[in-house]
C-alpha atoms as a PDB file:
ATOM      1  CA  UNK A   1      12.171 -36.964-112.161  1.00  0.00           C
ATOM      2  CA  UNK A   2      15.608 -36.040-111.649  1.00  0.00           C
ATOM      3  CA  UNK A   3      17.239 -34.146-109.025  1.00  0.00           C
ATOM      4  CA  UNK A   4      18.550 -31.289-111.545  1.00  0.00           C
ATOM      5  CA  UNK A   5      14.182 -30.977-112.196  1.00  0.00           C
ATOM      6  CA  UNK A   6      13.411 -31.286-108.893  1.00  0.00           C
ATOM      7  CA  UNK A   7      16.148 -27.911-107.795  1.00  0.00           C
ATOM      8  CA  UNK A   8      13.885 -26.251-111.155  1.00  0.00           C
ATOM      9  CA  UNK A   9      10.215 -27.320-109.521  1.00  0.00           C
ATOM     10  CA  UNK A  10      11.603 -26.254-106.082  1.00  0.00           C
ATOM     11  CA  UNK A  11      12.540 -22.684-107.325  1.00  0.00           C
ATOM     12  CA  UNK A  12       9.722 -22.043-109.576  1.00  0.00           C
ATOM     13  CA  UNK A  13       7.257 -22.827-106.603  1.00  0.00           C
ATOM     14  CA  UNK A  14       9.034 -20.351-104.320  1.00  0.00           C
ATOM     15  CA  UNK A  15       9.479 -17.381-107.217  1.00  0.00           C
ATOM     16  CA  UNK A  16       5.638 -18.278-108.277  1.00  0.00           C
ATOM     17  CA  UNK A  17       4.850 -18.052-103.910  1.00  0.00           C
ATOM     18  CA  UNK A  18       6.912 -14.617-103.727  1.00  0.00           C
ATOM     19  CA  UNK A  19       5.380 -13.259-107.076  1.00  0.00           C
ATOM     20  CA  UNK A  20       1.634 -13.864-105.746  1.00  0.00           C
ATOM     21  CA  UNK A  21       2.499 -12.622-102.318  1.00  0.00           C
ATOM     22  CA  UNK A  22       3.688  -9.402-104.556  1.00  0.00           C
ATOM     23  CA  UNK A  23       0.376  -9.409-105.917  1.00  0.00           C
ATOM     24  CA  UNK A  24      -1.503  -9.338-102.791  1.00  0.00           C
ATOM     25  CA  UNK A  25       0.623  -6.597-101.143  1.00  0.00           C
ATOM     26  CA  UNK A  26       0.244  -4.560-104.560  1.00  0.00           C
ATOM     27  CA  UNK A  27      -4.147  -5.077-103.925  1.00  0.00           C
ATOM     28  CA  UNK A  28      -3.896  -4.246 -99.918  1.00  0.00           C
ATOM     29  CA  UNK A  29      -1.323  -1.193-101.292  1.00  0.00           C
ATOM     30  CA  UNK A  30      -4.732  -0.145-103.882  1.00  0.00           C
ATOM     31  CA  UNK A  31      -7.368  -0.441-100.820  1.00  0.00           C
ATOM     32  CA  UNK A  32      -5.412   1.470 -98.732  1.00  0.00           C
ATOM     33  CA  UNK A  33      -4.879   4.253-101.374  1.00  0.00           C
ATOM     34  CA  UNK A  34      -8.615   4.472-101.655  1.00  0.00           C
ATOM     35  CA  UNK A  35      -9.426   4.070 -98.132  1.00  0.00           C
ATOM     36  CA  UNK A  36      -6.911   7.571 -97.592  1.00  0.00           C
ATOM     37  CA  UNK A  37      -8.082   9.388 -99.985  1.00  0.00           C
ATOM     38  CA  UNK A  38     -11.698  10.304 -98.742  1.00  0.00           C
ATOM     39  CA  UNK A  39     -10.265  11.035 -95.312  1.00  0.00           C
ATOM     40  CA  UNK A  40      -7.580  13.746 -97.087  1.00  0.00           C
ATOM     41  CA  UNK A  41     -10.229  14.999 -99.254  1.00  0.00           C
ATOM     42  CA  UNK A  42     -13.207  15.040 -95.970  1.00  0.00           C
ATOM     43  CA  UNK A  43     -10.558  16.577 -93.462  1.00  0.00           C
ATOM     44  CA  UNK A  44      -9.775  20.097 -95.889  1.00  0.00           C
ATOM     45  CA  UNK A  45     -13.311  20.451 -96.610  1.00  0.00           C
ATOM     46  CA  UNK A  46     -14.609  20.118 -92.743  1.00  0.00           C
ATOM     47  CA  UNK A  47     -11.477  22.474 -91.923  1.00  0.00           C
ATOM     48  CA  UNK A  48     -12.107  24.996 -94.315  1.00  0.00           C
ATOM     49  CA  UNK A  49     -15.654  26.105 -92.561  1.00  0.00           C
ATOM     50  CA  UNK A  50     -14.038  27.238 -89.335  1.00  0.00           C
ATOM     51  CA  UNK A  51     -12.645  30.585 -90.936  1.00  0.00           C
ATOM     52  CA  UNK A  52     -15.057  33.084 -93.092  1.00  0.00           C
ATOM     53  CA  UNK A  53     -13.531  33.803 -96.803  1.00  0.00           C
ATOM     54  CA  UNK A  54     -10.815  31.398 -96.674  1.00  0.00           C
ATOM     55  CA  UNK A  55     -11.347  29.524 -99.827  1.00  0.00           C
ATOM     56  CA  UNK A  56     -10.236  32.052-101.889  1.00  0.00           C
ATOM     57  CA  UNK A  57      -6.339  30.789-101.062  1.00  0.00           C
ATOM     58  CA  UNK A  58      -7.634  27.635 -99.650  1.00  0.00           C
ATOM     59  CA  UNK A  59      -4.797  25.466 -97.713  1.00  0.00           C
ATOM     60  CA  UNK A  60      -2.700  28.758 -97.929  1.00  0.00           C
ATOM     61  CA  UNK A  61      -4.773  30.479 -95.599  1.00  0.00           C
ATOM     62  CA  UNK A  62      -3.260  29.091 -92.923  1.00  0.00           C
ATOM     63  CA  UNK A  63       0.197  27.125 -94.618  1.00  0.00           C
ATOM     64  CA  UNK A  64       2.553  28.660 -96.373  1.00  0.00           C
ATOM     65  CA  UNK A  65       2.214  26.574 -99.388  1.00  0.00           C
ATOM     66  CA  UNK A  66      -0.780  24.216 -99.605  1.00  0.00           C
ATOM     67  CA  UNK A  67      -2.106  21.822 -97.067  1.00  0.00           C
ATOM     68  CA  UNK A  68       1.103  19.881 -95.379  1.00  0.00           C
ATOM     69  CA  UNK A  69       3.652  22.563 -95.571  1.00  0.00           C
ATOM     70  CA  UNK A  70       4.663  24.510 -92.402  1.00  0.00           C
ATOM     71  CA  UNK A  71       1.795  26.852 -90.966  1.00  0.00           C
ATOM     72  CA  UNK A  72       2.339  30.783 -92.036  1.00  0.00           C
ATOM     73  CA  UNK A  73       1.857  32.876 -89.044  1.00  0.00           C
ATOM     74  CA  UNK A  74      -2.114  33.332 -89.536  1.00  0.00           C
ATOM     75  CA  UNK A  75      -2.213  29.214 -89.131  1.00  0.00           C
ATOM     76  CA  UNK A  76       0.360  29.282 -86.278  1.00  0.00           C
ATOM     77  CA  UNK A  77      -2.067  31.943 -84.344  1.00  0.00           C
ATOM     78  CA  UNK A  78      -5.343  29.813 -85.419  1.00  0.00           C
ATOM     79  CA  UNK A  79      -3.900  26.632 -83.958  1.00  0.00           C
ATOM     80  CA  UNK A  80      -2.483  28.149 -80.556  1.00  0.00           C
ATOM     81  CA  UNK A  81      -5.847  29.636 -80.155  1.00  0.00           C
ATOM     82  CA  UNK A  82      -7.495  25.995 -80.765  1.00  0.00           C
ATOM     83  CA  UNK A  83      -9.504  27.360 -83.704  1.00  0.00           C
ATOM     84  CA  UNK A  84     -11.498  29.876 -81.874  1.00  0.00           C
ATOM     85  CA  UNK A  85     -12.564  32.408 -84.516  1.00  0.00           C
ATOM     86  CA  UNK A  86     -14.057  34.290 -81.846  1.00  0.00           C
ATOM     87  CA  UNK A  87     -10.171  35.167 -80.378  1.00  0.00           C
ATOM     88  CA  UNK A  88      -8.757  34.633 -84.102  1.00  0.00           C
ATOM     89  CA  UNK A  89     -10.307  38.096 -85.460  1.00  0.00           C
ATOM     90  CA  UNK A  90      -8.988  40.302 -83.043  1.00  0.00           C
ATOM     91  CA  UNK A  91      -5.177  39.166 -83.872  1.00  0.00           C
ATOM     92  CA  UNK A  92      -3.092  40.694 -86.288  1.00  0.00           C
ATOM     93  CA  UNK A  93      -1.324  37.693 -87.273  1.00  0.00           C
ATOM     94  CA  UNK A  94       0.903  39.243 -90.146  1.00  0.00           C
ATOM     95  CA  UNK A  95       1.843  42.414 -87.922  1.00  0.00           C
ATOM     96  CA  UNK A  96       0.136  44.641 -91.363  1.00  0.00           C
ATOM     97  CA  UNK A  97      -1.775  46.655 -89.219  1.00  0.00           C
ATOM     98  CA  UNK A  98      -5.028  45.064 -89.806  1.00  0.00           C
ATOM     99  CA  UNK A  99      -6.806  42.302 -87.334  1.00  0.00           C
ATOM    100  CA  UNK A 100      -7.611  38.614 -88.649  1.00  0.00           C
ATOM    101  CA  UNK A 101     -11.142  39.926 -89.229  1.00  0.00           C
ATOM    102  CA  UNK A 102     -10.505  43.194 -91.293  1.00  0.00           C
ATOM    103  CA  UNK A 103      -8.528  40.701 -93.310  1.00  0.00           C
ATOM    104  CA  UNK A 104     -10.938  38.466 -93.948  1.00  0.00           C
ATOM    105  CA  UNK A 105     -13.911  40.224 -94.200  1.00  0.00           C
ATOM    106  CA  UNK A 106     -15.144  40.172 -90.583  1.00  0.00           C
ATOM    107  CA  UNK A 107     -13.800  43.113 -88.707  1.00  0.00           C
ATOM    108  CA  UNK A 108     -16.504  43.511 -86.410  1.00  0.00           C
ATOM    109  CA  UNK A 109     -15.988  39.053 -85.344  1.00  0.00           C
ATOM    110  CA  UNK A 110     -19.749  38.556 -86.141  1.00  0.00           C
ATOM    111  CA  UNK A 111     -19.162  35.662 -88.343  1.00  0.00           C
ATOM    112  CA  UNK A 112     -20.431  32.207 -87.179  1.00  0.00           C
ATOM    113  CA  UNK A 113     -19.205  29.006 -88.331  1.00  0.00           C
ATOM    114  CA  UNK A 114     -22.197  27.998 -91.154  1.00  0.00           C
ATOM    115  CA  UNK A 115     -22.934  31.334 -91.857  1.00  0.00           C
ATOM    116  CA  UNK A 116     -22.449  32.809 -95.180  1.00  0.00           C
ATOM    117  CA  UNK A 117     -19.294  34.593 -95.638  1.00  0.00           C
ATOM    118  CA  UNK A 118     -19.719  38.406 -94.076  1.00  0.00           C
ATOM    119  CA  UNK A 119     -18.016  40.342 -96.630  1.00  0.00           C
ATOM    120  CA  UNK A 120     -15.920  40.056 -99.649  1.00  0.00           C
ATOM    121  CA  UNK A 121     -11.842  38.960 -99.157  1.00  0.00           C
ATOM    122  CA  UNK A 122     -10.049  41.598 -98.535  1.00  0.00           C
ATOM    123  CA  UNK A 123      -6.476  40.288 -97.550  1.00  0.00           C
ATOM    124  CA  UNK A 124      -4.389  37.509 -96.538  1.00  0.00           C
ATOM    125  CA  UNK A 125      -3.974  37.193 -92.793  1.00  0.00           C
ATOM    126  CA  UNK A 126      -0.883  35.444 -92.923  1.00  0.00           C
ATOM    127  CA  UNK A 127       0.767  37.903 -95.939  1.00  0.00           C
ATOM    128  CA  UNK A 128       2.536  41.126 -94.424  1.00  0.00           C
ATOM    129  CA  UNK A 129       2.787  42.253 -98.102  1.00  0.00           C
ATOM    130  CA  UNK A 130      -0.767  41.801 -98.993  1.00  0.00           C
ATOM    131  CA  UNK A 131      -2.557  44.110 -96.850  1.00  0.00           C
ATOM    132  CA  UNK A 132      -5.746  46.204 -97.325  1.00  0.00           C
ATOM    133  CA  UNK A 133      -5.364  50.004 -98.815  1.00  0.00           C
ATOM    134  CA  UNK A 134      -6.123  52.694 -96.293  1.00  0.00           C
ATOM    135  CA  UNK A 135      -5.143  52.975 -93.093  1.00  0.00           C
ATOM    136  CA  UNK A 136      -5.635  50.337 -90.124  1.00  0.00           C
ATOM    137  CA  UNK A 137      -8.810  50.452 -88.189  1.00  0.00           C
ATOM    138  CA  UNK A 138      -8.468  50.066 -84.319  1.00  0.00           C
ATOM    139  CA  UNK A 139     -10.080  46.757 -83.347  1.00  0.00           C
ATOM    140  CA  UNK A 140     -13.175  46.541 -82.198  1.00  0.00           C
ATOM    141  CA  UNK A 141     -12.772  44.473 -79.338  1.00  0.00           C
ATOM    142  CA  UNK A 142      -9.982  44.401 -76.090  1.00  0.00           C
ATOM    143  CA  UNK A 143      -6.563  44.578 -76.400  1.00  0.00           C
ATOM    144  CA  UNK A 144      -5.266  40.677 -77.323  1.00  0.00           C
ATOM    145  CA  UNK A 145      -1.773  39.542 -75.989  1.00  0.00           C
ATOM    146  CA  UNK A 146      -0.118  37.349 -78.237  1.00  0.00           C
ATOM    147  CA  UNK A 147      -2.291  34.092 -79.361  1.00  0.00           C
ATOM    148  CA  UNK A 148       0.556  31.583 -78.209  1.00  0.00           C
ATOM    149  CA  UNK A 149       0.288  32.992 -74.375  1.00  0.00           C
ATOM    150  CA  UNK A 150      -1.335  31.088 -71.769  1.00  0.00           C
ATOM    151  CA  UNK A 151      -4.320  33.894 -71.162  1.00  0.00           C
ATOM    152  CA  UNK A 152      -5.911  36.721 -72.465  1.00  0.00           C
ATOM    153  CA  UNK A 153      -6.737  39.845 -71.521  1.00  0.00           C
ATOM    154  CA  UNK A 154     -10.674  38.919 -71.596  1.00  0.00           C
ATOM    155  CA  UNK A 155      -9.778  36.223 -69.253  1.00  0.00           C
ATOM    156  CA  UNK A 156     -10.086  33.006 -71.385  1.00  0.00           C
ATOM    157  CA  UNK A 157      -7.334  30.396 -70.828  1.00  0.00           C
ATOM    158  CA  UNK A 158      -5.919  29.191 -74.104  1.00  0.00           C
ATOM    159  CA  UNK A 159      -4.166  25.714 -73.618  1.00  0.00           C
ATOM    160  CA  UNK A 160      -2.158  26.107 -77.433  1.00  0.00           C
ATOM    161  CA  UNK A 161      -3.425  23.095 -78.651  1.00  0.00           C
ATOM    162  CA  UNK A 162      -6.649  21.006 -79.267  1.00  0.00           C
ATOM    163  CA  UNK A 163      -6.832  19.385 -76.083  1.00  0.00           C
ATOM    164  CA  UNK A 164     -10.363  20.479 -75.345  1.00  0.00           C
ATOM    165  CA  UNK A 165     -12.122  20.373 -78.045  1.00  0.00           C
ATOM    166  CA  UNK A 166     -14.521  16.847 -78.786  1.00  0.00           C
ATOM    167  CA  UNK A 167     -12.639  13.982 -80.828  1.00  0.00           C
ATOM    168  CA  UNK A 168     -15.012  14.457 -83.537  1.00  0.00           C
ATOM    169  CA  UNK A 169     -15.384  18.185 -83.774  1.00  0.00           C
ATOM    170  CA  UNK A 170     -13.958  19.501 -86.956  1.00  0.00           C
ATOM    171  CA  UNK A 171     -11.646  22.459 -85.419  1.00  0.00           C
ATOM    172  CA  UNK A 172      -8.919  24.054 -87.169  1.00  0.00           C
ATOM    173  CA  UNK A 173      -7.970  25.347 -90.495  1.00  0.00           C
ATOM    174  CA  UNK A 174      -7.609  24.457 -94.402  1.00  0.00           C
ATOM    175  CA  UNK A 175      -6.126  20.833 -93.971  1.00  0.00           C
ATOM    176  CA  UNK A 176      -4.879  21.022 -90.874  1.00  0.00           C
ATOM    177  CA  UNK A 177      -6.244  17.916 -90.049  1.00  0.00           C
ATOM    178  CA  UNK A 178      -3.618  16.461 -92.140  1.00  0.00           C
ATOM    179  CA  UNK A 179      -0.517  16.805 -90.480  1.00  0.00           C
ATOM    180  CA  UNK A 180       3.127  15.621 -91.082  1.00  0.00           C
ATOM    181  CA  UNK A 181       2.093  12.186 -89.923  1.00  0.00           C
ATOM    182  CA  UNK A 182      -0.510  11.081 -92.388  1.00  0.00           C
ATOM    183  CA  UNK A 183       1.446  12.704 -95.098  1.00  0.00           C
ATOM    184  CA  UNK A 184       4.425  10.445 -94.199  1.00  0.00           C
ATOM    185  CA  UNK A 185       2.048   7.536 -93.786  1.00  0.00           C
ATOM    186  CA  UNK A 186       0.880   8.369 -97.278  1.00  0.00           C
ATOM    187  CA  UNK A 187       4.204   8.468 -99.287  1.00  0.00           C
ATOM    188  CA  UNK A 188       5.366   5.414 -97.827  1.00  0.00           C
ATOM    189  CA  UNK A 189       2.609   3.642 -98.720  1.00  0.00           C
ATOM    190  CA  UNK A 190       2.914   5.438-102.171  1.00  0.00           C
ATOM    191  CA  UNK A 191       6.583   3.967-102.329  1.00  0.00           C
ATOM    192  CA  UNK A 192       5.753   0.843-101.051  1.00  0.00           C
ATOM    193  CA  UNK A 193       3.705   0.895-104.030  1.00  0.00           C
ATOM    194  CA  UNK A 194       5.796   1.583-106.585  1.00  0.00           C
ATOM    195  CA  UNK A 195       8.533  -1.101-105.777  1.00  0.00           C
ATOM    196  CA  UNK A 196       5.989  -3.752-105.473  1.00  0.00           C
ATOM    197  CA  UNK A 197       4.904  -2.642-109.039  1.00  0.00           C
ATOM    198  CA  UNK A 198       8.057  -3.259-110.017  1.00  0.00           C
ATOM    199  CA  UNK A 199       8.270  -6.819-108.904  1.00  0.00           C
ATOM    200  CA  UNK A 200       8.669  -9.788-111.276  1.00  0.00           C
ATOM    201  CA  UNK A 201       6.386 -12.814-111.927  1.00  0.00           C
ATOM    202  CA  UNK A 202       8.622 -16.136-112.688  1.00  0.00           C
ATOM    203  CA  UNK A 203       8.273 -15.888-116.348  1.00  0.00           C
ATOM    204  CA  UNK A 204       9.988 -12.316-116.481  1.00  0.00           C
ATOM    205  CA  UNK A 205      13.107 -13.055-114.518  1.00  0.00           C
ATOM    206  CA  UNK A 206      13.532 -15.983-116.860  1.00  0.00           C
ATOM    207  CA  UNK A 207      13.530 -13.438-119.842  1.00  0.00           C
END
């Protein structure tokens, strides 16, 4: 064997190495596609139950368009309050004139996460322009300061987050679960993705 076929061999091994290394980055890339996708799908659906009537505009209940985008004010107010429907109702999110419960069906705040829904949609909670006809009704419950405050007037201390809820209690709304983090984590492995499908094996970059 020459040295001139032994430069060829040498090459061909190491472009045949890199193209099955390719190949097994492109199969962990597939797995980890799959193994995202549940959580994505599992994280909107346990989110959705916290709030009565919200799948009528589903993620845009509480983002202001779909699941990922920046919260509208209804989200903003159901994440400062931790996901506490109970506080959620009496706030008037949108400034309309009508509480979080009128809005969504609940004005009284009887609903109960797994309950069926109390009423029919009315509104959005997040939409000053889409507001119920009539007049607004008082609320039925104490004056509420503004959710992202420290305290309320009934005396519960809000800390504007999640940090007291359990690690495995599904708190907060439409996809919220899914935050800016995974969605980055997701498009770079999507782009990861794409240039490894893009690689050649040895006998293409011959062509």
């Amino acid at each position: 064997m020459g040295a001139g076929e032994g430069e060829i061999d040498c090459v061909e091994a190491v472009q045949r190495a890199d193209f099955e290394m390719g190949a097994l980055m492109r199969r962990l890339f597939t797995v980890m596609l799959f193994a995202l996708m549940p959580g994505l799908a599992q994280a909107t659906v346990a989110f959705m139950s916290e709030v009565p009537n919200v799948r009528g505009q589903s993620c845009n209940t509480c983002h202001v368009s779909g699941g990922g985008s920046p919260r509208n004010s209804f989200g903003q107010d159901f994440w400062d309050l931790g996901g506490d429907w109970a506080e959620l109702w009496q706030v008037d999110s949108d400034g309309d004139g009508f509480s979080n419960g009128f809005e969504l069906g609940d004005p009284n705040g009887e609903w109960e996460k797994g309950q069926p829904a109390p009423g029919p949609y009315v509104s959005h909670p997040g939409d000053a322009d889409d507001f119920p006809e009539g007049e607004p009704v008082p609320d039925a419950g104490p004056p509420v300061v503004d959710a992202g405050s420290e305290s309320l007037d009934a005396g519960v201390v809000v800390d504007g987050g999640f940090a007291d809820l359990e690690p495995d209690e599904p708190v907060g709304c439409s996809c919220e679960a899914v935050d800016n983090s995974t969605w980055m984590l997701f498009a770079g492995i999507l782009v990861i993705g794409i240039v490894l499908s893009r690689r050649k094996g040895p006998r293409d970059r011959d062509r």
